[in-house]
Protein backbone atom coordinates (compact mmCIF):
# COMPACT_ATOMS: atom_id res chain seq x y z
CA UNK A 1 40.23 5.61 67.46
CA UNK A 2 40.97 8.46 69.71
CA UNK A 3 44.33 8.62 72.21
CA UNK A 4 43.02 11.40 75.09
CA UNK A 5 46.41 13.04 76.60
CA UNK A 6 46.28 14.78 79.75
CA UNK A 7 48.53 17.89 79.78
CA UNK A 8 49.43 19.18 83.58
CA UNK A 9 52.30 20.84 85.24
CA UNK A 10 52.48 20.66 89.43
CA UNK A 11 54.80 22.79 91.64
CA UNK A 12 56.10 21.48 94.59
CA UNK A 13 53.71 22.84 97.58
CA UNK A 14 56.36 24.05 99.97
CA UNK A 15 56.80 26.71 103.08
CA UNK A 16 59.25 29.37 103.13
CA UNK A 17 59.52 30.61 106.31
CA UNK A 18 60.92 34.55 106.65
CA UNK A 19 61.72 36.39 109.81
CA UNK A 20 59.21 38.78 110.89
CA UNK A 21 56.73 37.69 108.20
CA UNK A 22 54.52 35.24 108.03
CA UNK A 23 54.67 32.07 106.42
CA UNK A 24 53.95 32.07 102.35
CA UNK A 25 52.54 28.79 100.62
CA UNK A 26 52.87 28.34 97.40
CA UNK A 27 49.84 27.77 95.05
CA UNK A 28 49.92 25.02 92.30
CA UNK A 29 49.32 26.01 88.46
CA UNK A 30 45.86 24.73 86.99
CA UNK A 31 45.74 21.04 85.54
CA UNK A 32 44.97 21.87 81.25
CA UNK A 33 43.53 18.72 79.60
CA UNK A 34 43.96 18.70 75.07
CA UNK A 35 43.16 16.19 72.95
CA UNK A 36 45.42 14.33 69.71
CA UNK A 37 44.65 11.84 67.91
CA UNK A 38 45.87 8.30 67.06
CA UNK A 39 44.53 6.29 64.20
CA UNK A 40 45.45 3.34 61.70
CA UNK A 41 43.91 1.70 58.24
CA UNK A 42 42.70 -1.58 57.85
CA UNK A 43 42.63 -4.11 54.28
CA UNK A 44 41.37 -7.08 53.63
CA UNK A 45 43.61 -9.74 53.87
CA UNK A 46 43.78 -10.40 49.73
CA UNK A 47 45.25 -14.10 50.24
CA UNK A 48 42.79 -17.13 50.58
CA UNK A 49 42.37 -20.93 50.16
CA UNK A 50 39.76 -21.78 47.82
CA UNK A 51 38.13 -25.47 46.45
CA UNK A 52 38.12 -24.02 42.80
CA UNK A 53 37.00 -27.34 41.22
CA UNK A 54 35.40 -30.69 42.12
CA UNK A 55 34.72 -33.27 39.78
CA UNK A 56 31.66 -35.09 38.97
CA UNK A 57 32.38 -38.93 38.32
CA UNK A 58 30.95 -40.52 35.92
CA UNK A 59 31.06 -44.74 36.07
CA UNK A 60 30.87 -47.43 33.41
CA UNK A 61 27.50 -48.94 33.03
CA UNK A 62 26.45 -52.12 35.07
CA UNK A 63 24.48 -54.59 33.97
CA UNK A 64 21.08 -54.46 36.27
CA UNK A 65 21.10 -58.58 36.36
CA UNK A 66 24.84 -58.39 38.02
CA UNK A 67 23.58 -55.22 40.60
CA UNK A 68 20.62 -57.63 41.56
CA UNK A 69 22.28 -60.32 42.41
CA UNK A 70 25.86 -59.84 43.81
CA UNK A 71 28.37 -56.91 45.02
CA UNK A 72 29.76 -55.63 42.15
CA UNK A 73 32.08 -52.46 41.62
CA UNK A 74 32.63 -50.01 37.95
CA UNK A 75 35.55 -48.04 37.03
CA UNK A 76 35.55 -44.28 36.44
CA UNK A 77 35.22 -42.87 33.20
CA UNK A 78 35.95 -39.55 31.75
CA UNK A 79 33.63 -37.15 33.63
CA UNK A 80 30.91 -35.24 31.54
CA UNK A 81 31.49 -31.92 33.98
CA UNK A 82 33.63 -30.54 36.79
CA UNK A 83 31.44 -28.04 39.18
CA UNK A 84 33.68 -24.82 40.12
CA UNK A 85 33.14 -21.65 41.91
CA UNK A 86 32.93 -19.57 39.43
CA UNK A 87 31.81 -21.48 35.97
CA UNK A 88 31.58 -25.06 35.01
CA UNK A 89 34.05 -27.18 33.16
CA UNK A 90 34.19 -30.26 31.18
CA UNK A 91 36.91 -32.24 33.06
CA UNK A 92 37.41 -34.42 35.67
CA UNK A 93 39.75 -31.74 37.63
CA UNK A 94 40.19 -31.62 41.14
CA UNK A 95 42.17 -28.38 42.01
CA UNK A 96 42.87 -26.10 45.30
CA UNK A 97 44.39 -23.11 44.99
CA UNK A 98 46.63 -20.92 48.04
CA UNK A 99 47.69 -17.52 47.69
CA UNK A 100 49.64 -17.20 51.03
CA UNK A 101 53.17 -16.41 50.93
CA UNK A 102 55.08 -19.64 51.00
CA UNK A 103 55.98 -18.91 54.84
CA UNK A 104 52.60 -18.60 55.80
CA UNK A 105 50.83 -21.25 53.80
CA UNK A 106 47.85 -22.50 56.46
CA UNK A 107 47.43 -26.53 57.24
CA UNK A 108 44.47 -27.94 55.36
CA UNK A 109 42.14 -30.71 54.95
CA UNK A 110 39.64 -31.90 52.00
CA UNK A 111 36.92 -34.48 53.02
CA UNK A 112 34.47 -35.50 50.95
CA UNK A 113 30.90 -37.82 51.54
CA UNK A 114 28.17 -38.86 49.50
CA UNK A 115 24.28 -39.37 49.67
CA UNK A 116 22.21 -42.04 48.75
CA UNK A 117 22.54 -43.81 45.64
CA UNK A 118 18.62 -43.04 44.15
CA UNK A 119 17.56 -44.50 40.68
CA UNK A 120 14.65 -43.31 37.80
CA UNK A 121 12.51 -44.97 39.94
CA UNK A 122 13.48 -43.19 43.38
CA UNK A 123 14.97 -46.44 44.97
CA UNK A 124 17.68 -46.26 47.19
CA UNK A 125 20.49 -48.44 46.07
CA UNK A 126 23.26 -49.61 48.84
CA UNK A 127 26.74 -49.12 48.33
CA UNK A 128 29.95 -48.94 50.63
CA UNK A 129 31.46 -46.31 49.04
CA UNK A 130 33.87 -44.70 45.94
CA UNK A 131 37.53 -45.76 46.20
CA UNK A 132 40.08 -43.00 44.99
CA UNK A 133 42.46 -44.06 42.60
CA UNK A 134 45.75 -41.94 42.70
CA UNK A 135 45.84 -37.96 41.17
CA UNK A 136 47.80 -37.41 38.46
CA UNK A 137 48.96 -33.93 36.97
CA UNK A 138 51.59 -31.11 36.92
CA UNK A 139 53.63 -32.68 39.87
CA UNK A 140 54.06 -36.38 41.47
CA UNK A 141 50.92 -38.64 41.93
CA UNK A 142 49.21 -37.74 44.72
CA UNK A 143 47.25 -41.03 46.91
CA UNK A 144 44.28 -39.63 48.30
CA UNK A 145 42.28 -40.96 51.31
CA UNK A 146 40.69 -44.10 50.21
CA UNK A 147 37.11 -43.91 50.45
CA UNK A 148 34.42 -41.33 49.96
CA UNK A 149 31.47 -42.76 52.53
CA UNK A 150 28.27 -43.01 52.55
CA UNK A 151 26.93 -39.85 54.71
CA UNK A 152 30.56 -39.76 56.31
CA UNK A 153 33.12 -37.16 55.76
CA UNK A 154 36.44 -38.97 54.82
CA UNK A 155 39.84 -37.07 54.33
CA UNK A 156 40.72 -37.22 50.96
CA UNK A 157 43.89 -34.55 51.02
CA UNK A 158 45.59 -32.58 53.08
CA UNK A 159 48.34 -30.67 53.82
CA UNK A 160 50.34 -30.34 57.44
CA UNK A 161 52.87 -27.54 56.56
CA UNK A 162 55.43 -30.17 55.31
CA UNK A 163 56.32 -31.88 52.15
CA UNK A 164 54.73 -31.80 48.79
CA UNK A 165 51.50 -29.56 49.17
CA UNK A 166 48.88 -30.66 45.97
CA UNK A 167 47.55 -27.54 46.32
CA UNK A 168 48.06 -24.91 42.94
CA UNK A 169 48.11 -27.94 41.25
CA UNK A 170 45.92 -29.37 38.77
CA UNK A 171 44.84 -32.71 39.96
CA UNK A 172 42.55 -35.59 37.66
CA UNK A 173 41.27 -38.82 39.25
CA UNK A 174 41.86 -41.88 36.98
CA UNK A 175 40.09 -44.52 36.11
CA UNK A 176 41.54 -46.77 38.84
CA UNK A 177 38.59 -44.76 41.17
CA UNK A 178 36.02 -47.32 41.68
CA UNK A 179 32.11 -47.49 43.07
CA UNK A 180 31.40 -50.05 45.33
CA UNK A 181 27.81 -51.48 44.96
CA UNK A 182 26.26 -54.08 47.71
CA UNK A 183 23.74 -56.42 46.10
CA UNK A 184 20.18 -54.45 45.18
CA UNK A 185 17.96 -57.29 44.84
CA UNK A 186 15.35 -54.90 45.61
CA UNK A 187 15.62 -52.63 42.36
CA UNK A 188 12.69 -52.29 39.85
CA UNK A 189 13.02 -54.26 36.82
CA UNK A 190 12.40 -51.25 34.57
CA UNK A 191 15.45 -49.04 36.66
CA UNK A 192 17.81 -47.51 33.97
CA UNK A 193 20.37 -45.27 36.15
CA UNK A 194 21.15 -43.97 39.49
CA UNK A 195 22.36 -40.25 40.72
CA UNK A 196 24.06 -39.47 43.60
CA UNK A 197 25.63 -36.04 45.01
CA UNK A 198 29.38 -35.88 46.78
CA UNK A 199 30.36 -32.90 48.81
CA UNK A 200 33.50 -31.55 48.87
CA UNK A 201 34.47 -29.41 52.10
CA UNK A 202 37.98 -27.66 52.44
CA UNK A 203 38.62 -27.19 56.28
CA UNK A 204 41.30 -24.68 57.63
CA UNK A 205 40.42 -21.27 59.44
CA UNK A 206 38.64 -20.61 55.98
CA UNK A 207 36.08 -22.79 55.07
CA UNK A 208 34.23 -23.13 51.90
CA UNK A 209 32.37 -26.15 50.50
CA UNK A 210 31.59 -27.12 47.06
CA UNK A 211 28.18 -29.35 46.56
């Protein structure tokens, strides 16, 4: 950045008027222009809010007889791996992690949604959702949003600048989370499991998402 400063000195224009003489006018001093300079550093802001880890659920098995023929619903189990930003870990850990000062900690929200159920045998299978069971951890239990939807991004936490924020916390689901399943009458006989993928996106004026 450069600051341009104009240098100049003016006298008065004037008339002095003498007897016998004539008049004398006065002649103003040239305008001088210089130069300075102003500048500054900038540094990357080194605080952030970051979606460290997400788990992957695993559920109890169904039996394919109950799945064609009536709405049914499974329990979590322990999860067989937690996807994270940097490496993967066997847990079921659902953590966020803020490294602004405590007076300038931003507002944030987590939603979550899920695809299509889709078997061995590439069938679709119809569901209404995964209920969240409370968090547990290093702090009070934490009641999420209820439901992560089908294709629909549902709040699952968040944090408005007051009272207990869950993030820097290490957060597991229990086994009170729960998959919904409508009947599947359709399925093929032979159909042995079923994959789906959740997304995780943490909103503020920093966005990341974890898939």
């Amino acid at each position: 950045m450069t600051l341009k400063v104009k240098l100049f000195t003016a006298l008065a224009l004037g008339t002095v008027a003498i007897s016998g003489l004539a008049p004398v006018v006065g002649h103003a001093e040239e305008v001088s222009t210089g130069q300075t300079q102003a500048d500054f550093t900038i540094h990357k802001n080194t605080h952030a809010l970051t979606l460290d880890q997400a788990p992957n659920m695993s559920f109890e098995s169904l039996a394919l007889t109950d799945i064609l023929s009536e709405e049914t619903e499974t329990q979590l189990i322990a999860s067989t791996r937690s996807r994270a930003t940097q490496a993967e870990a066997v847990n079921n850990t659902l953590k966020i992690t803020d490294t602004h000062p405590d007076d300038k900690k931003p507002n944030w929200t987590l939603k979550a949604a899920m695809s299509n159920f889709k078997t061995n045998k590439t069938q679709e299978l119809s569901t209404s959702g995964i209920s969240l069971g409370k968090l547990t951890g290093d702090g009070p239990d934490i009641t999420p949003g209820t439901t992560i939807g089908l294709g629909t991004e549902g709040t699952v936490l968040s944090y408005d600048g007051s009272g207990d924020n869950p993030a820097n916390r290490t957060l597991k689901l229990g086994s009170d989370t729960k998959l919904h399943l409508l009947r599947n009458s359709h399925l093929d006989h032979d159909t042995t499991d079923a994959t789906a993928e959740i997304t995780w996106t943490l909103g503020t004026d920093i966005s990341t998402t974890l898939k």
